[in-house]
N, C-alpha and C. Protein backbone atom coordinates (compact mmCIF):
# COMPACT_ATOMS: atom_id res chain seq x y z
N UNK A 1 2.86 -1.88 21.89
CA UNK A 1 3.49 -1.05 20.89
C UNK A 1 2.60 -1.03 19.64
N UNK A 2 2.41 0.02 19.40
CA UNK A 2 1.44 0.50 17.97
C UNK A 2 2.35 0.16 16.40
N UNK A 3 1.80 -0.83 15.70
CA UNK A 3 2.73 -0.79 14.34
C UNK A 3 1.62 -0.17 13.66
N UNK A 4 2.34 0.28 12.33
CA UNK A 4 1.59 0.70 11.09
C UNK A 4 1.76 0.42 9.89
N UNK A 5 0.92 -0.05 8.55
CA UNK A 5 1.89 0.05 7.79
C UNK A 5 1.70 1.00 6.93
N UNK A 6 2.37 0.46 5.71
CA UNK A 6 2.53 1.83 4.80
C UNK A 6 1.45 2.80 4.98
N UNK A 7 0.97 3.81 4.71
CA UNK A 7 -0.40 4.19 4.65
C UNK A 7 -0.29 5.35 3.31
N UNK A 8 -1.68 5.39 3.36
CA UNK A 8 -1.92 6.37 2.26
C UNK A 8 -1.93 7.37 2.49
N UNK A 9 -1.28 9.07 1.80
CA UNK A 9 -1.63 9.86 2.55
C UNK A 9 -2.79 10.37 3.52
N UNK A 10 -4.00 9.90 2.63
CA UNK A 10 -5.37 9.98 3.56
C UNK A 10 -5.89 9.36 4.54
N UNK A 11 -5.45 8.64 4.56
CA UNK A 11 -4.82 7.29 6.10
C UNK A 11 -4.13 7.83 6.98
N UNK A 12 -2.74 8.78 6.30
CA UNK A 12 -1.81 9.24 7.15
C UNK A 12 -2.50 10.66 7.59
N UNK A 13 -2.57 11.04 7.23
CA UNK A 13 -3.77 12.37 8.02
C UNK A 13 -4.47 12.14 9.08
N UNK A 14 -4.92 11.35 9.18
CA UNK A 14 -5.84 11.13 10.30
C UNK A 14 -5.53 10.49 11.26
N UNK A 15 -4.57 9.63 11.09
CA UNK A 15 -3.21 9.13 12.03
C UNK A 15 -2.42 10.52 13.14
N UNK A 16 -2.04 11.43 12.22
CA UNK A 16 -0.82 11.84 12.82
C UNK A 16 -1.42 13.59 13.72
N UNK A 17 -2.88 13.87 13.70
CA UNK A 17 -3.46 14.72 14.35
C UNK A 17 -3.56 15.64 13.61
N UNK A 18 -3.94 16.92 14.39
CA UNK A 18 -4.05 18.20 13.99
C UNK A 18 -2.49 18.91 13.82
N UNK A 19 -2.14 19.63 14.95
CA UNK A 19 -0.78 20.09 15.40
C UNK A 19 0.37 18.95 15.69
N UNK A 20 0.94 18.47 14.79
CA UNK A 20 1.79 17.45 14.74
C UNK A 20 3.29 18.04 13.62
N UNK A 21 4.19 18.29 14.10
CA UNK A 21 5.78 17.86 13.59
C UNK A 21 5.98 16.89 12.22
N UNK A 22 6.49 16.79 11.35
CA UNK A 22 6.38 15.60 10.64
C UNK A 22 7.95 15.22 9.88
N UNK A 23 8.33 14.56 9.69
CA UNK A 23 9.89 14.68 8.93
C UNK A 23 9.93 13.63 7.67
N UNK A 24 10.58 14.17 6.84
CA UNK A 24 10.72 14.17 5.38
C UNK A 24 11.88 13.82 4.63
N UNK A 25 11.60 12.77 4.35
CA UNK A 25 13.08 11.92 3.93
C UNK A 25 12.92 11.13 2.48
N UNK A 26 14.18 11.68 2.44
CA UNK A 26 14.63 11.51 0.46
C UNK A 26 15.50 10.32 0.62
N UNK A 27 15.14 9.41 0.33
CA UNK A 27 16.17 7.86 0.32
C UNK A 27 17.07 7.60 -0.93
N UNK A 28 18.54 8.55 -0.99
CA UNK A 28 18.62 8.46 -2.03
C UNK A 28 19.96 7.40 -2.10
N UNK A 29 20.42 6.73 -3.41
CA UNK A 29 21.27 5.87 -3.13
C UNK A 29 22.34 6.12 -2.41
N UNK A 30 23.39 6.97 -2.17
CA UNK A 30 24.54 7.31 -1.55
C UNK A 30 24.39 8.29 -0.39
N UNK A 31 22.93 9.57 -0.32
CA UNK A 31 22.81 9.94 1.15
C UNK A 31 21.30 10.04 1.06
N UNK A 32 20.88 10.32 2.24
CA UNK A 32 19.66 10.42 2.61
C UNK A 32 19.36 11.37 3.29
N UNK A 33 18.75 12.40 2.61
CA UNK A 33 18.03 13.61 2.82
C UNK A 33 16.78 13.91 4.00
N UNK A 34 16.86 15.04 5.30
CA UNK A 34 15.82 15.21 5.68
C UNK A 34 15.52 16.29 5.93
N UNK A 35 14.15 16.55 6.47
CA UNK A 35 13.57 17.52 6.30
C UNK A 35 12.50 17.94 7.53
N UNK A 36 12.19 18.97 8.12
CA UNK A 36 11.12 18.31 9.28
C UNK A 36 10.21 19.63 8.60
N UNK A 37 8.93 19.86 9.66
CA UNK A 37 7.22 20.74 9.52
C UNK A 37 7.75 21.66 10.78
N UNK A 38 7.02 22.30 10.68
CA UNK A 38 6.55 22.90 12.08
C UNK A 38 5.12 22.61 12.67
N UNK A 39 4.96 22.56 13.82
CA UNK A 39 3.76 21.78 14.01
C UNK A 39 2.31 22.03 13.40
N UNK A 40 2.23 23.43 12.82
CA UNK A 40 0.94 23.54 11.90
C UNK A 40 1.02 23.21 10.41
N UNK A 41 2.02 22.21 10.49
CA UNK A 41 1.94 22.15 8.73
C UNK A 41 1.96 23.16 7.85
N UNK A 42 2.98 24.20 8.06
CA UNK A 42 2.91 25.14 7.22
C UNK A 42 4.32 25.57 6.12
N UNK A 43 5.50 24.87 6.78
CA UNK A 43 7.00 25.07 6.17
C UNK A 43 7.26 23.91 6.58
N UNK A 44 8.05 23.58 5.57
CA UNK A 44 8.97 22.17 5.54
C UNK A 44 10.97 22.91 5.53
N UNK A 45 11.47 22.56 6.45
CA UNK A 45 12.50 22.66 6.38
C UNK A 45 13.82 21.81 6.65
N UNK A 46 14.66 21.88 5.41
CA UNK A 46 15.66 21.04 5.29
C UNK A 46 16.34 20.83 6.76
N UNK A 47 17.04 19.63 7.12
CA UNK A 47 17.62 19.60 8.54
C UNK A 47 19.02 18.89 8.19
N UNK A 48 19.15 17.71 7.32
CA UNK A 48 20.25 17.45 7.53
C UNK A 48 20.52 16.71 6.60
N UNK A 49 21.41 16.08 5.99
CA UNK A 49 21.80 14.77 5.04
C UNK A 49 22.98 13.62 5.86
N UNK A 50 22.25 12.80 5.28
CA UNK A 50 23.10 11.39 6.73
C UNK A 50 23.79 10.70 5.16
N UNK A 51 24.85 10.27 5.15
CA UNK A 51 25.68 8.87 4.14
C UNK A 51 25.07 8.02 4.67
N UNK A 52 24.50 7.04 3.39
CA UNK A 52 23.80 5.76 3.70
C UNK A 52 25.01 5.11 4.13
N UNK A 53 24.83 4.54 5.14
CA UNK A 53 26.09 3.24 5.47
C UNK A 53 24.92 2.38 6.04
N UNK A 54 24.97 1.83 6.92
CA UNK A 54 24.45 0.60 7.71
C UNK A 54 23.57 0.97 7.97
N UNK A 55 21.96 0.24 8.46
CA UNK A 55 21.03 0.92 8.46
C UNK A 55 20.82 1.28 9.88
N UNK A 56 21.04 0.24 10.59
CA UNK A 56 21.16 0.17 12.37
C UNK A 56 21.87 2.26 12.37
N UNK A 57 22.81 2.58 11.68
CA UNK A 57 23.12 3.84 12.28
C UNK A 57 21.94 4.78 11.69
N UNK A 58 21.09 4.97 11.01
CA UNK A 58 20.76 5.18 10.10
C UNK A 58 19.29 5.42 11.26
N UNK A 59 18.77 4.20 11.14
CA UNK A 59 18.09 3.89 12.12
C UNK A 59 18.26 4.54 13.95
N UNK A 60 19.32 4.65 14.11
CA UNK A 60 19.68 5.40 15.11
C UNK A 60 19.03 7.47 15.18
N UNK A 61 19.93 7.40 14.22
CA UNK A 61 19.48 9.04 13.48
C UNK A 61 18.33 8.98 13.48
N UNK A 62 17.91 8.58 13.02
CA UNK A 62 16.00 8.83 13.17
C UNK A 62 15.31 8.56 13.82
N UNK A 63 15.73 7.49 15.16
CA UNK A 63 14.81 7.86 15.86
C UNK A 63 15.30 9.12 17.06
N UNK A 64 16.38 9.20 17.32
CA UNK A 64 17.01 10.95 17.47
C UNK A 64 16.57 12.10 17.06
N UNK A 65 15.97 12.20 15.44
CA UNK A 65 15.60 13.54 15.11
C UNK A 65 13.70 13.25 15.66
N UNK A 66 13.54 12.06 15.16
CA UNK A 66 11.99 11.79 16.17
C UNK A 66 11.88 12.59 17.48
N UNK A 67 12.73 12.03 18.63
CA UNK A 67 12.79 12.61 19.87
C UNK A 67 12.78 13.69 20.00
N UNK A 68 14.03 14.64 19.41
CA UNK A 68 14.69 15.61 19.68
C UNK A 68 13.21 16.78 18.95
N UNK A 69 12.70 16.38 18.09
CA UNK A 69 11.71 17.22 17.55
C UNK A 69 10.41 17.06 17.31
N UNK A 70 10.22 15.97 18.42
CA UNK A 70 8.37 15.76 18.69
C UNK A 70 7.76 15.30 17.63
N UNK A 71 8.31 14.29 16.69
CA UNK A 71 7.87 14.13 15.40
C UNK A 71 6.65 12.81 15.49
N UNK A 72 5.59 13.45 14.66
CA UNK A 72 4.30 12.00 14.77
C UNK A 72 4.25 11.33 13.48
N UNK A 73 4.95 11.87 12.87
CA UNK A 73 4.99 11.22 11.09
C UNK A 73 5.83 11.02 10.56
N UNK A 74 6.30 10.64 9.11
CA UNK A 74 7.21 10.45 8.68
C UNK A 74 6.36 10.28 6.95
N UNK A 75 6.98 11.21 6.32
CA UNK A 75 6.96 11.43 4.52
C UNK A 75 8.34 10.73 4.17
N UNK A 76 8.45 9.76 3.36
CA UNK A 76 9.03 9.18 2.46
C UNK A 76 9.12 9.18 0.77
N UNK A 77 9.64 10.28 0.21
CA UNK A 77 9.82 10.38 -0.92
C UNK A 77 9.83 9.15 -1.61
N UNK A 78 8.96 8.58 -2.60
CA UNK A 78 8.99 7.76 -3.80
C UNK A 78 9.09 8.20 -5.15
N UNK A 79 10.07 7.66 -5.41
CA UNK A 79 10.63 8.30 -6.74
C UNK A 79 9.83 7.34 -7.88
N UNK A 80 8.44 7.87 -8.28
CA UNK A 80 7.78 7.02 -9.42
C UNK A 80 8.50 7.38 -10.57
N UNK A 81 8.30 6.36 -11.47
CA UNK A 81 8.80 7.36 -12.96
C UNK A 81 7.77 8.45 -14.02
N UNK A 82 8.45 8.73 -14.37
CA UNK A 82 7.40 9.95 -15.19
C UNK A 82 6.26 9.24 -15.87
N UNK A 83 5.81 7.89 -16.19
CA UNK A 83 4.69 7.47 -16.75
C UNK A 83 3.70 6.62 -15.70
N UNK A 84 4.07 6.87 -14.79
CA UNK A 84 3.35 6.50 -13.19
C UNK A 84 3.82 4.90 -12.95
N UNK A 85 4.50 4.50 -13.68
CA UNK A 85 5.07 3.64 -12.85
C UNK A 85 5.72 3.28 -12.14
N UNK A 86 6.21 2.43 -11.14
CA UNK A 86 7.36 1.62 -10.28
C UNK A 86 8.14 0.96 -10.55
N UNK A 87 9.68 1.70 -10.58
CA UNK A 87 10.98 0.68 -11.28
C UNK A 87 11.55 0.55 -9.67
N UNK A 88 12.83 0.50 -9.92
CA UNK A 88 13.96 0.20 -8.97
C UNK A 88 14.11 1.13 -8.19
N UNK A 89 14.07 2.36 -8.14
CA UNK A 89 14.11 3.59 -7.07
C UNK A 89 13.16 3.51 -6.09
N UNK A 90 11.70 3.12 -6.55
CA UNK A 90 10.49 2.88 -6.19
C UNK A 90 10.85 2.20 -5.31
N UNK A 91 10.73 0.89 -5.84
CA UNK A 91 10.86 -0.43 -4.81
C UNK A 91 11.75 -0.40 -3.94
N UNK A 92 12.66 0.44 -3.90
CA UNK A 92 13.89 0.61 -2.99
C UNK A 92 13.67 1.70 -1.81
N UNK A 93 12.51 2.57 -2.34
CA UNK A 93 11.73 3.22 -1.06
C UNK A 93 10.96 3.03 -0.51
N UNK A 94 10.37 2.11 -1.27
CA UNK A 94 8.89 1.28 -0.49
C UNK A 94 9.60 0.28 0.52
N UNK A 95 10.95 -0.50 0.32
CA UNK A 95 11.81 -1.89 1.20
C UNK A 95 12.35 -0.47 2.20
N UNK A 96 12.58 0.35 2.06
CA UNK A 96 12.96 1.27 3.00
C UNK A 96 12.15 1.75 4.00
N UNK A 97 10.86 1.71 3.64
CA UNK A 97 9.43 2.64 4.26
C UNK A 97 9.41 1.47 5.21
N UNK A 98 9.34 -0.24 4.59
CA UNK A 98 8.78 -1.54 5.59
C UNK A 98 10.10 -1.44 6.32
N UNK A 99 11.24 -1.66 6.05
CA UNK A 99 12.44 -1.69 7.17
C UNK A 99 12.18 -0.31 8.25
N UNK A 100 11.72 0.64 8.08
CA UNK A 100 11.74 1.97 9.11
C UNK A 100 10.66 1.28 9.65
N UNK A 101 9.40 0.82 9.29
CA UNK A 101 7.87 0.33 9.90
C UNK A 101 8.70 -0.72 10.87
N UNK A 102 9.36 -1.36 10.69
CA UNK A 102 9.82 -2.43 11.50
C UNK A 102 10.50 -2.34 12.98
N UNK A 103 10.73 -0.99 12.78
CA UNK A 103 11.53 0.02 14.13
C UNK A 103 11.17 1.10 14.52
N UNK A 104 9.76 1.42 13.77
CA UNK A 104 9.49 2.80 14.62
C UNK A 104 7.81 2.94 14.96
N UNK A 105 7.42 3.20 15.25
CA UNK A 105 5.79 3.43 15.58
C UNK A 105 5.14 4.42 15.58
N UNK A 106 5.54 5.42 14.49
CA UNK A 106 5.00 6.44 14.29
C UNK A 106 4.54 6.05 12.62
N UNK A 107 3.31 7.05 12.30
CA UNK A 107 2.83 6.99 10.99
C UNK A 107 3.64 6.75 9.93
N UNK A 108 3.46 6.13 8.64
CA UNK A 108 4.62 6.80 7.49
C UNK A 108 4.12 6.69 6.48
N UNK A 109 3.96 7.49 5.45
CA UNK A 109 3.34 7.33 4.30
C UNK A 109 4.27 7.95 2.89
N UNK A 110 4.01 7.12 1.89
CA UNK A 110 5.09 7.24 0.92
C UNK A 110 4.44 8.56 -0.01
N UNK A 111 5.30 9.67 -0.52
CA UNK A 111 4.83 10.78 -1.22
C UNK A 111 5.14 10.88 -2.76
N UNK A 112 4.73 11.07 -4.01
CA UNK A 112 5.55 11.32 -5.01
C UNK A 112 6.19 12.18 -5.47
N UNK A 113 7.43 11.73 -5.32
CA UNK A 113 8.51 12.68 -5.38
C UNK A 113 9.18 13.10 -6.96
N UNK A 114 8.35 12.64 -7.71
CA UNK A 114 8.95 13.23 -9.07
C UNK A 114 9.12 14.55 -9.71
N UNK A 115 10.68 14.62 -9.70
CA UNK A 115 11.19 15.69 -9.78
C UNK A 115 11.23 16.80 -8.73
N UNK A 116 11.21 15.92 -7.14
CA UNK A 116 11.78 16.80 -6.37
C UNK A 116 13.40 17.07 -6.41
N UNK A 117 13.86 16.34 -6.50
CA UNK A 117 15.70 16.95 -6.70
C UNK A 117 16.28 18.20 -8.00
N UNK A 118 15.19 17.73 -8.76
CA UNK A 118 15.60 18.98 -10.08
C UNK A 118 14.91 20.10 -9.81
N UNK A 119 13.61 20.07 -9.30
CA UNK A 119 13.35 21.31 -8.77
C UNK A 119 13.89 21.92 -7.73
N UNK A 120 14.37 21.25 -6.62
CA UNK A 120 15.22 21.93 -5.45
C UNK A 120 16.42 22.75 -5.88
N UNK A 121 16.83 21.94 -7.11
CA UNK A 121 18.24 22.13 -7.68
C UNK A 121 17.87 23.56 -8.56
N UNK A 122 16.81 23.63 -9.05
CA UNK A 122 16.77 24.82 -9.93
C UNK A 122 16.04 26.14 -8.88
N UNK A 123 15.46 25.64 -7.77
CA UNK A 123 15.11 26.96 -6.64
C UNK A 123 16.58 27.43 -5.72
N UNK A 124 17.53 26.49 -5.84
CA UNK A 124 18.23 26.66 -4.98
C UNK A 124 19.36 27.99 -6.25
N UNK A 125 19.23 27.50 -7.07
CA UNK A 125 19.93 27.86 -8.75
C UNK A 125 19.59 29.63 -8.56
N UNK A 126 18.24 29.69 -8.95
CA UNK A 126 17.33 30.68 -8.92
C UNK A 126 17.65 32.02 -7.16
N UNK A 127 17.55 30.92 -6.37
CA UNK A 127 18.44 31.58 -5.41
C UNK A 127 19.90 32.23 -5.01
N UNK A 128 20.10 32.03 -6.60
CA UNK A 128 22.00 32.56 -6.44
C UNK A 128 23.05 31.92 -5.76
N UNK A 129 22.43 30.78 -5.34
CA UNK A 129 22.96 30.02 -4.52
C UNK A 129 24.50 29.38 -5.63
N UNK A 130 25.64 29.29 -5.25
CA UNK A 130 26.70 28.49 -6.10
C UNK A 130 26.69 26.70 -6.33
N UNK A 131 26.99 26.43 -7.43
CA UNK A 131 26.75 25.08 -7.64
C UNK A 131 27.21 23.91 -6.52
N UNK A 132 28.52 24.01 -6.24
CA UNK A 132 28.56 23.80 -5.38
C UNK A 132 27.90 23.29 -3.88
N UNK A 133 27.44 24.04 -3.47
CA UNK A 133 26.63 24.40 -1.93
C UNK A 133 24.98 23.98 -2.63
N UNK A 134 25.13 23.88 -3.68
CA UNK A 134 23.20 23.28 -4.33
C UNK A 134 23.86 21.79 -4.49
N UNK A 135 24.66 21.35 -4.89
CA UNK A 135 24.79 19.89 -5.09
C UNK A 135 25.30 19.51 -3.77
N UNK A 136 25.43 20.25 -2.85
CA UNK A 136 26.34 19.20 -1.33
C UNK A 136 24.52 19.71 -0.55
N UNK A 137 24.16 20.35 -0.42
CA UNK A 137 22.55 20.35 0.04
C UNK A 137 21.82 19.75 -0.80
N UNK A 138 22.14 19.20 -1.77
CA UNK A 138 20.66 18.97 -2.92
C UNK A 138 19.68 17.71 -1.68
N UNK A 139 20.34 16.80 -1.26
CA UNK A 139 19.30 15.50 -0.45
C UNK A 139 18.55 16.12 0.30
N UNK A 140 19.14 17.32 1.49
CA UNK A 140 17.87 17.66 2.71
C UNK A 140 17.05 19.03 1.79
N UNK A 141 17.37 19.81 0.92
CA UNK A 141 16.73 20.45 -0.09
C UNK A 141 15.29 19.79 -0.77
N UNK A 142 15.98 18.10 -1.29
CA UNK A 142 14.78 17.72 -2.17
C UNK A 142 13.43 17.19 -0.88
N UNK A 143 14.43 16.86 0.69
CA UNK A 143 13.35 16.56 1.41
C UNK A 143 12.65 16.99 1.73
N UNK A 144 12.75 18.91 1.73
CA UNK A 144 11.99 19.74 1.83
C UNK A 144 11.22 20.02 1.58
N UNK A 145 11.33 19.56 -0.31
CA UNK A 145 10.71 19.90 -1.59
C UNK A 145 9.61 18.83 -1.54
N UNK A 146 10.09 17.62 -1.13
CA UNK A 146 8.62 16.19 -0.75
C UNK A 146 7.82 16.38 0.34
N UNK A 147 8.57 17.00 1.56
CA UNK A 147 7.32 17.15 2.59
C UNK A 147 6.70 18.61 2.54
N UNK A 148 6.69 19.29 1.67
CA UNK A 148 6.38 20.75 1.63
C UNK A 148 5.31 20.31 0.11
N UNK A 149 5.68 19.19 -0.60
CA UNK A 149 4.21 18.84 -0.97
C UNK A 149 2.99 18.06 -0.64
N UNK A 150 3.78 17.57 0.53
CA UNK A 150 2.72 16.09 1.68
C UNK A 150 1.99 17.32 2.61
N UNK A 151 2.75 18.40 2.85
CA UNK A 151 2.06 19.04 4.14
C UNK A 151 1.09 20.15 3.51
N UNK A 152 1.28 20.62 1.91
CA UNK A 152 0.37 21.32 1.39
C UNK A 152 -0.91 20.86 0.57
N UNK A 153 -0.79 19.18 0.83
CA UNK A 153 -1.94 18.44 0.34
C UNK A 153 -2.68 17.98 1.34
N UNK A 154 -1.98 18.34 2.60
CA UNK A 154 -2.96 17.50 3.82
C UNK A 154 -3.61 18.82 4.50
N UNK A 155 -3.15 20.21 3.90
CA UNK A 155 -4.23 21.58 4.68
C UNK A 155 -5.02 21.10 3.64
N UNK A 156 -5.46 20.76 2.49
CA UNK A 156 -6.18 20.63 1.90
C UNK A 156 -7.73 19.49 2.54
């Protein structure tokens, strides 16, 4: 069995191939947001939001949307703070990134996610979308919003 650990995005590139699937997850305190690619890295699209409860179920779900959608990667939103540092959100996605490394064997690399939820929230806004239906989507929205910037830095 292949482990990995954290990697860097430029690490994670070269890991996860050419034509590869990838899924995109917002670890946020109360749900957890995802998101998957299509295999040329070209759209990131929202898929689902799971309630954090236990991680074993949690853990279940993902490796399910793995299967079910050919996935070789995995983007993990890190929520740095606006002066580039690492508080408590941080560290709580990085203990999240090593607990998923511990059960899965596909790539994973952590993305910065600052100010993906307020921007999802103001495209979704901008979309006419009602408040409502933007705050009960905002988690698989912002996951969109993190792997739709991991997958437009790795055509690069």
């Amino acid at each position: 069995m292949k482990t990995y650990n954290i990697l860097s995005i430029d690490e994670f590139k070269t890991k996860i191939g050419i034509n590869s699937r990838l899924l995109g997850i917002d670890p946020g305190s109360r749900n957890i947001g995802f998101a998957i690619c299509d295999e040329n890295k070209k759209v990131a699209t929202p898929l689902k939001i799971i309630k954090k409860t236990k991680f074993e179920l949690l853990l279940k779900e993902v490796n399910e949307i793995i299967l079910e959608n050919n996935i070789k990667g995995i983007v993990i939103g890190d929520p740095i703070k606006m002066d580039g540092s690492k508080g408590r959100s941080s560290q709580s996605a990085n203990d999240f990134a090593i607990s998923l490394l511990k059960n899965i064997t596909i790539p994973i690399a952590l993305w910065d996610e600052r100010l993906s939820s307020e921007a999802s929230f103001k495209i979704t806004q901008e979309l006419g979308t009602n408040v409502t239906n933007r705050v009960n989507k905002l988690d698989k929205n912002a996951a969109a919003f993190i792997l739709q910037g991991a997958i437009d830095y790795l055509s690069n």
